[in-house]
C-alpha atoms as a PDB file:
ATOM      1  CA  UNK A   1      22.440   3.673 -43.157  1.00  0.00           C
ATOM      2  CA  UNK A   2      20.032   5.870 -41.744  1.00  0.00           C
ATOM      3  CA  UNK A   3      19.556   5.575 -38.023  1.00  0.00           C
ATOM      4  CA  UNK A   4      15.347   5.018 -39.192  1.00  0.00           C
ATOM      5  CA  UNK A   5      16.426   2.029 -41.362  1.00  0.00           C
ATOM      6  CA  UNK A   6      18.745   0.881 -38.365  1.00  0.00           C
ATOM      7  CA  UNK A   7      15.728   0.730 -35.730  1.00  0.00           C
ATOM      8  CA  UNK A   8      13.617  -0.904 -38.573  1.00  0.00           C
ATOM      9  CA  UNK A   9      16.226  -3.822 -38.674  1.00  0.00           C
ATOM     10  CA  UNK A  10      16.821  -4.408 -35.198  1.00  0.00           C
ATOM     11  CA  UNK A  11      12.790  -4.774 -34.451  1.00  0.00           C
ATOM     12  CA  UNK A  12      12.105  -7.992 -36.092  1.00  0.00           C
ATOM     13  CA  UNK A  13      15.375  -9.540 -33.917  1.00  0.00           C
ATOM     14  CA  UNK A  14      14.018  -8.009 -30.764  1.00  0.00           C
ATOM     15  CA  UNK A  15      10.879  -9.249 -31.043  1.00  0.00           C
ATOM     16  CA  UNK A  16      12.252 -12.607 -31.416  1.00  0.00           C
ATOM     17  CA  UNK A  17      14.186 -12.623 -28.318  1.00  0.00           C
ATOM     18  CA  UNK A  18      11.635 -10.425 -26.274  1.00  0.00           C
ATOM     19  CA  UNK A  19       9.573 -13.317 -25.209  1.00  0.00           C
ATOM     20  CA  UNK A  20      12.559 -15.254 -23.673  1.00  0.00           C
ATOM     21  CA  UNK A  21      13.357 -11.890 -21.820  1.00  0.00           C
ATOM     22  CA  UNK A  22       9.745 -11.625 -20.298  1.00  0.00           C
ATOM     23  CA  UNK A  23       9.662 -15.298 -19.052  1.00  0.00           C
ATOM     24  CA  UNK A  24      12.329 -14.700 -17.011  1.00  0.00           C
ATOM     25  CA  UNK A  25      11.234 -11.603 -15.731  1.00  0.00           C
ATOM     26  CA  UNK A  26       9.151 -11.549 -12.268  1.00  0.00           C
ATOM     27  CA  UNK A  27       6.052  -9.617 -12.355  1.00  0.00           C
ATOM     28  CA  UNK A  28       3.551  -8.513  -9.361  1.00  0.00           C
ATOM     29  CA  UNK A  29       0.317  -6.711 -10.702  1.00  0.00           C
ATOM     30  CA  UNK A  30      -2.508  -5.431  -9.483  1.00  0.00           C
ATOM     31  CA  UNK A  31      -5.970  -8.027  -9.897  1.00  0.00           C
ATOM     32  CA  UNK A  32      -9.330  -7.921  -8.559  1.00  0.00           C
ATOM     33  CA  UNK A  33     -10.546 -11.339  -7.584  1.00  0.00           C
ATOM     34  CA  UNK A  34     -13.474 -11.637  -9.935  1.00  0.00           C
ATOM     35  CA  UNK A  35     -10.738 -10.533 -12.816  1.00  0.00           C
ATOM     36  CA  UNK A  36      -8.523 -13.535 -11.358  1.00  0.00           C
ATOM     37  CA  UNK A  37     -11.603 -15.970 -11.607  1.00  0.00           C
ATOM     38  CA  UNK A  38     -12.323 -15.252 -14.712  1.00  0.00           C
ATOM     39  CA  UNK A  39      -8.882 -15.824 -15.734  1.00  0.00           C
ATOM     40  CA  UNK A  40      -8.624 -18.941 -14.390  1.00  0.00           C
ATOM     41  CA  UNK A  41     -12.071 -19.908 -16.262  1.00  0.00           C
ATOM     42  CA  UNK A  42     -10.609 -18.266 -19.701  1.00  0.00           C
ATOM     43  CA  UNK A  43      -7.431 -20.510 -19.518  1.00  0.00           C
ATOM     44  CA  UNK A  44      -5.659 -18.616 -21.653  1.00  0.00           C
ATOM     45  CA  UNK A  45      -2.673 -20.598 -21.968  1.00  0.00           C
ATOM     46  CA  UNK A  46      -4.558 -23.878 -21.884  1.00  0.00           C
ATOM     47  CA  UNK A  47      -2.966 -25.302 -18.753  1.00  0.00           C
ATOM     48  CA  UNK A  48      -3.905 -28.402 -17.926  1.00  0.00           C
ATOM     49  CA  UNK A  49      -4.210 -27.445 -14.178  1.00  0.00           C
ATOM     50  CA  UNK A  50      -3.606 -23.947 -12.301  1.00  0.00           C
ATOM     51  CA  UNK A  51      -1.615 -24.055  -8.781  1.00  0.00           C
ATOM     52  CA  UNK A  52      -2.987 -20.505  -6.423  1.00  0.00           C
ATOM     53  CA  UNK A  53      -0.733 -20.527  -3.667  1.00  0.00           C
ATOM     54  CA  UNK A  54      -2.468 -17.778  -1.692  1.00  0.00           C
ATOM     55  CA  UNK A  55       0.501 -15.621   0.825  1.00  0.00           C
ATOM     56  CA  UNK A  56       1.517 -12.758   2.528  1.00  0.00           C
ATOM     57  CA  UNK A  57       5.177 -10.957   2.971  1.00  0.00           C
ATOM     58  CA  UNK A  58       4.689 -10.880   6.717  1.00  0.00           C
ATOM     59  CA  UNK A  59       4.190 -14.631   7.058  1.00  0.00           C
ATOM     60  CA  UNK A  60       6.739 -17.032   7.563  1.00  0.00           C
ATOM     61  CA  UNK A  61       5.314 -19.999   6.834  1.00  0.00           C
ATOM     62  CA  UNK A  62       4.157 -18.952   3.574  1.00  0.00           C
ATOM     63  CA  UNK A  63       7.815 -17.824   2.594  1.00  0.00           C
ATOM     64  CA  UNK A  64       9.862 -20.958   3.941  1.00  0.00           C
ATOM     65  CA  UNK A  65       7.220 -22.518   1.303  1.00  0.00           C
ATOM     66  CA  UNK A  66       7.698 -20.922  -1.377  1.00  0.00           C
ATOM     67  CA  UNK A  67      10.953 -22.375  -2.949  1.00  0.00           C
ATOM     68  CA  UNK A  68       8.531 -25.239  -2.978  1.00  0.00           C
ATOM     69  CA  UNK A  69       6.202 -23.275  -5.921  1.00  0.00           C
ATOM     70  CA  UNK A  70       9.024 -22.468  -7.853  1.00  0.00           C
ATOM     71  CA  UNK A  71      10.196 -26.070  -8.203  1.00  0.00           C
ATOM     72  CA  UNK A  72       6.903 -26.980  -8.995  1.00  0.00           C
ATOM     73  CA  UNK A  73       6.818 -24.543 -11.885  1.00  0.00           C
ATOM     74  CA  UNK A  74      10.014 -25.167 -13.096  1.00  0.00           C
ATOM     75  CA  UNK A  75       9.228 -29.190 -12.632  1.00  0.00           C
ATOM     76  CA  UNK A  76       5.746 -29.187 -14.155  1.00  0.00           C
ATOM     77  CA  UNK A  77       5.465 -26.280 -16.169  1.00  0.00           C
ATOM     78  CA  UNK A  78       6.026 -28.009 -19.356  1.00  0.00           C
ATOM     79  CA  UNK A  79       4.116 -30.610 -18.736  1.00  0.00           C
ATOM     80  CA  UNK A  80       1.275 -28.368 -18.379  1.00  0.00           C
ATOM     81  CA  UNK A  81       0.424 -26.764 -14.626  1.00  0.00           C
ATOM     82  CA  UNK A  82       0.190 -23.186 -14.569  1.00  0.00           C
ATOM     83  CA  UNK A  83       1.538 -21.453 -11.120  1.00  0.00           C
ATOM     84  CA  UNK A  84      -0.465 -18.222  -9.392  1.00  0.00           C
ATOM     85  CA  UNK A  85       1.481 -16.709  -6.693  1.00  0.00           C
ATOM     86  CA  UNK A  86      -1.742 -14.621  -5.011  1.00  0.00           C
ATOM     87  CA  UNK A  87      -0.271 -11.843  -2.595  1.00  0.00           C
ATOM     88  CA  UNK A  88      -3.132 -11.287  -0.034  1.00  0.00           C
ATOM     89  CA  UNK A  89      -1.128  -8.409   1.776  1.00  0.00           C
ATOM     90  CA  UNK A  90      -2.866  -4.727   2.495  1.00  0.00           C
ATOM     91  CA  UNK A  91      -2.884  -2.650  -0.904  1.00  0.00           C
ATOM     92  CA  UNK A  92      -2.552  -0.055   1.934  1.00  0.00           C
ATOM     93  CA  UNK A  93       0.501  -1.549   2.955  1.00  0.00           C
ATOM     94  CA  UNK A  94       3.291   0.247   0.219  1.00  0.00           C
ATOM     95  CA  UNK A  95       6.014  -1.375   2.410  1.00  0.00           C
ATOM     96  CA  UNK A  96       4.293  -4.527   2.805  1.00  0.00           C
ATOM     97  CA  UNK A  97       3.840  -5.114  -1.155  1.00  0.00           C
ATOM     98  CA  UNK A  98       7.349  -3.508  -1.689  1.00  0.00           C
ATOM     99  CA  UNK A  99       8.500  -6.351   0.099  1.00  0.00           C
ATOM    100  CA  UNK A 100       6.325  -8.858  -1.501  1.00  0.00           C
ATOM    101  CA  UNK A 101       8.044  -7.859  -4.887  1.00  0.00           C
ATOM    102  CA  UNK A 102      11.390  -8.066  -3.493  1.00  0.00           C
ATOM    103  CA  UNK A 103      10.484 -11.393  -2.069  1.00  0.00           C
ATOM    104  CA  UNK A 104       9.038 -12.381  -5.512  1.00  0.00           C
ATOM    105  CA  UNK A 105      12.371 -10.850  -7.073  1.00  0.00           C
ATOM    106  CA  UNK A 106      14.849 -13.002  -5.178  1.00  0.00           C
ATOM    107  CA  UNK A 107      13.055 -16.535  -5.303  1.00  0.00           C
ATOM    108  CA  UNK A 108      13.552 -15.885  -9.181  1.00  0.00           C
ATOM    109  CA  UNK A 109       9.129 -16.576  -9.161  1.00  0.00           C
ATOM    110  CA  UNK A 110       9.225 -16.195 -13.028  1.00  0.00           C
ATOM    111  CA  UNK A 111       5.340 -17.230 -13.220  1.00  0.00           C
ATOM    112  CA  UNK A 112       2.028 -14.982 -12.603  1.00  0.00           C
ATOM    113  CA  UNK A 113       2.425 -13.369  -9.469  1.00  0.00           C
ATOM    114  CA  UNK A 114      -0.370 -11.103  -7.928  1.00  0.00           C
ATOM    115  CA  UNK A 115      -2.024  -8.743  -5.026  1.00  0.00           C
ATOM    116  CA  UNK A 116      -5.307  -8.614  -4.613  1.00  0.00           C
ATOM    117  CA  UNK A 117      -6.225  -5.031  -5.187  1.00  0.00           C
ATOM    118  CA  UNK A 118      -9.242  -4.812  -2.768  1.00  0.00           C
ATOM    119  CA  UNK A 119      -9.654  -4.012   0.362  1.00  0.00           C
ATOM    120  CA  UNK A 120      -7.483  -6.127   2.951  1.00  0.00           C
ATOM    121  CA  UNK A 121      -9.250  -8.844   4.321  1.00  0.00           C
ATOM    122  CA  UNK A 122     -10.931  -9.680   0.752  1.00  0.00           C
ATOM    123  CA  UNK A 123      -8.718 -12.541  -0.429  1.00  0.00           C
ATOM    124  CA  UNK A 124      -9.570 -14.463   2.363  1.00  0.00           C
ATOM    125  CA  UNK A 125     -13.389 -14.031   2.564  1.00  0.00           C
ATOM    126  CA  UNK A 126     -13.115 -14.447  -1.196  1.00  0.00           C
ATOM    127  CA  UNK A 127     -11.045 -17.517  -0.862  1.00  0.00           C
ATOM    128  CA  UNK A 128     -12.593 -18.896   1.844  1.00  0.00           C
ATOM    129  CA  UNK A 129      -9.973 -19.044   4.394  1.00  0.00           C
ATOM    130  CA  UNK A 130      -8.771 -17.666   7.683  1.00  0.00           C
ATOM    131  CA  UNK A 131      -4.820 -18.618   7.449  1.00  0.00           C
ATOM    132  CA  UNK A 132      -2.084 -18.744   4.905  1.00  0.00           C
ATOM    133  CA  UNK A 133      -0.751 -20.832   3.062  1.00  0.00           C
ATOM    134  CA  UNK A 134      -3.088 -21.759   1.772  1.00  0.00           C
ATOM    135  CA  UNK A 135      -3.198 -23.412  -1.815  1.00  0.00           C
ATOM    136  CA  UNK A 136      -5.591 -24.367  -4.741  1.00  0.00           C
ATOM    137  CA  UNK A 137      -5.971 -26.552  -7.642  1.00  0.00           C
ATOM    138  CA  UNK A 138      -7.626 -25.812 -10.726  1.00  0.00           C
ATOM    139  CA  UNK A 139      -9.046 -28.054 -13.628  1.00  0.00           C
ATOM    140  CA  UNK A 140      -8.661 -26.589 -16.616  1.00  0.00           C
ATOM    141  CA  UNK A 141     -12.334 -25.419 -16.563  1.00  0.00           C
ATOM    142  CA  UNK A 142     -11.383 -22.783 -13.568  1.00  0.00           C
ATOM    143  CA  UNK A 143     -13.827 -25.017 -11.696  1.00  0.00           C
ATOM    144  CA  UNK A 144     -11.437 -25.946  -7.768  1.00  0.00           C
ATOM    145  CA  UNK A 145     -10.410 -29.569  -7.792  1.00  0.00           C
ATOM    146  CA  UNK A 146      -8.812 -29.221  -4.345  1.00  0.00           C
ATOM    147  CA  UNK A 147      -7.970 -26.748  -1.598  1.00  0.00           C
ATOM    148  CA  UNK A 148      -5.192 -27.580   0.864  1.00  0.00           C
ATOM    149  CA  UNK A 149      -5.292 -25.225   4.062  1.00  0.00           C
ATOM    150  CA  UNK A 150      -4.104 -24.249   7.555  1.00  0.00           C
ATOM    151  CA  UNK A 151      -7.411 -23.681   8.697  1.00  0.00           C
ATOM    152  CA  UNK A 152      -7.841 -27.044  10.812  1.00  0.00           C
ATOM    153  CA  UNK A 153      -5.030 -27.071  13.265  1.00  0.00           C
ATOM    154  CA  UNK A 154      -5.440 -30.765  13.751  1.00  0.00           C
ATOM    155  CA  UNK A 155      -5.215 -31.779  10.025  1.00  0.00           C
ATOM    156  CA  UNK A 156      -2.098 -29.012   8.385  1.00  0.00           C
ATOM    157  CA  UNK A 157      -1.003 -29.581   5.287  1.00  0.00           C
ATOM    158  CA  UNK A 158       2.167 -30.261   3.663  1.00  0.00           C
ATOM    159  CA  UNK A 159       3.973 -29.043  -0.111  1.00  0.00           C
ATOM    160  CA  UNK A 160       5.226 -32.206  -0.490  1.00  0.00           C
ATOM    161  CA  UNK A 161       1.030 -33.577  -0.643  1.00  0.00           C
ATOM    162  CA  UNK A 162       0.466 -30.785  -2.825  1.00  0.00           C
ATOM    163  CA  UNK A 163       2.842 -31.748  -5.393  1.00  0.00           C
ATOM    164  CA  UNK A 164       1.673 -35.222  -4.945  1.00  0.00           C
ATOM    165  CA  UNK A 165      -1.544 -34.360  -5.809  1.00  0.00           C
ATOM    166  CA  UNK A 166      -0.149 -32.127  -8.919  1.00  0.00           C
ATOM    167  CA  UNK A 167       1.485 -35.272 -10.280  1.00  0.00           C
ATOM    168  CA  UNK A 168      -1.496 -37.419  -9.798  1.00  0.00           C
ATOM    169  CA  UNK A 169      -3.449 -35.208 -11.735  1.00  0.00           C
ATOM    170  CA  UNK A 170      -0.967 -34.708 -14.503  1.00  0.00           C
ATOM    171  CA  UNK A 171      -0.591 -38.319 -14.858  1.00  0.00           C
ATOM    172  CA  UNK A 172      -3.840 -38.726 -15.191  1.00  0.00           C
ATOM    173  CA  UNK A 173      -4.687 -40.410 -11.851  1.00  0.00           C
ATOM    174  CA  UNK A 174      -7.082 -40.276  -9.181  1.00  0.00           C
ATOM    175  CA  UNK A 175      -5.932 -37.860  -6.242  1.00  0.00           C
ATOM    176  CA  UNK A 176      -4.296 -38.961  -3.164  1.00  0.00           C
ATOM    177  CA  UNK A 177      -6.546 -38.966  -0.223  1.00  0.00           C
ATOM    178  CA  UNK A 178      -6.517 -36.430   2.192  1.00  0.00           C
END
């Protein structure tokens, strides 16, 4: 058998088995905010709800956290939330995202994970925010069904009302109040 004839017969069973390979693999790309927007407002795998949890590799709070996203994806996944890990670290900052990816890497963060790829500072004026976490809910429409932040030091947030909230909405249910 001709090594031509070979490669020709392993491609169909590679192809079968590449998708299960690249859902396990953890990915950190590059994104410009209006590119992320318009993502979210494309839905292109028809989530029922998006999860942004908005981060940086030089903030502890935002990394004791995120175990938290990762159960969420792995809990509600199927039934239908997609998960956005959204570095806001300097694109400057080579060590800074190198250790973002590590980060990403170890926590096993198998969903979309990405930097903003403007200048520092953008994510948050973008976003709206002046501290991380900080964390986001999407309808399926793109269009923000809530926003849970730090930036009220008398009312801080919590993952556990977060994923409240997520099963709320996925149960079809009003949302906890604040």
């Amino acid at each position: 058998m001709t090594v031509a004839r070979r490669i020709l017969l392993l491609v169909p069973a590679l192809l079968l088995i590449a998708p299960a390979v690249a859902g396990d693999a953890v990915t950190f790309t590059p994104i410009k905010f209006e590119a992320l927007k318009a993502q979210l407002a494309a839905n292109p795998g028809k989530a029922k709800f998006t999860i942004i949890d908005a981060w940086a590799s030089n903030c502890a709070p935002c990394k004791e956290n995120f175990p938290h996203l990762v159960e969420m994806h792995k809990k509600y996944g199927p039934k239908g939330l997609a998960v956005i890990s959204l570095s806001l670290d300097d694109i400057e900052d080579k060590v800074a995202l190198k250790s973002a990816e590590d980060f990403l890497k170890d926590k096993k963060a198998t969903f979309a994970n990405y930097y903003i790829n403007e200048e520092f500072g953008a994510g948050f004026e973008r976003l709206d925010i002046s501290a991380i976490p900080a964390v986001f809910l999407f309808g399926p429409d793109g269009k923000e069904i809530r926003r849970f932040t730090m930036d009220d030091p008398d009312n801080q947030f919590t993952y556990e009302q977060v994923e409240q909230a997520v099963e709320a909405l996925l149960a079809g249910k009003p949302l906890p109040t604040e």
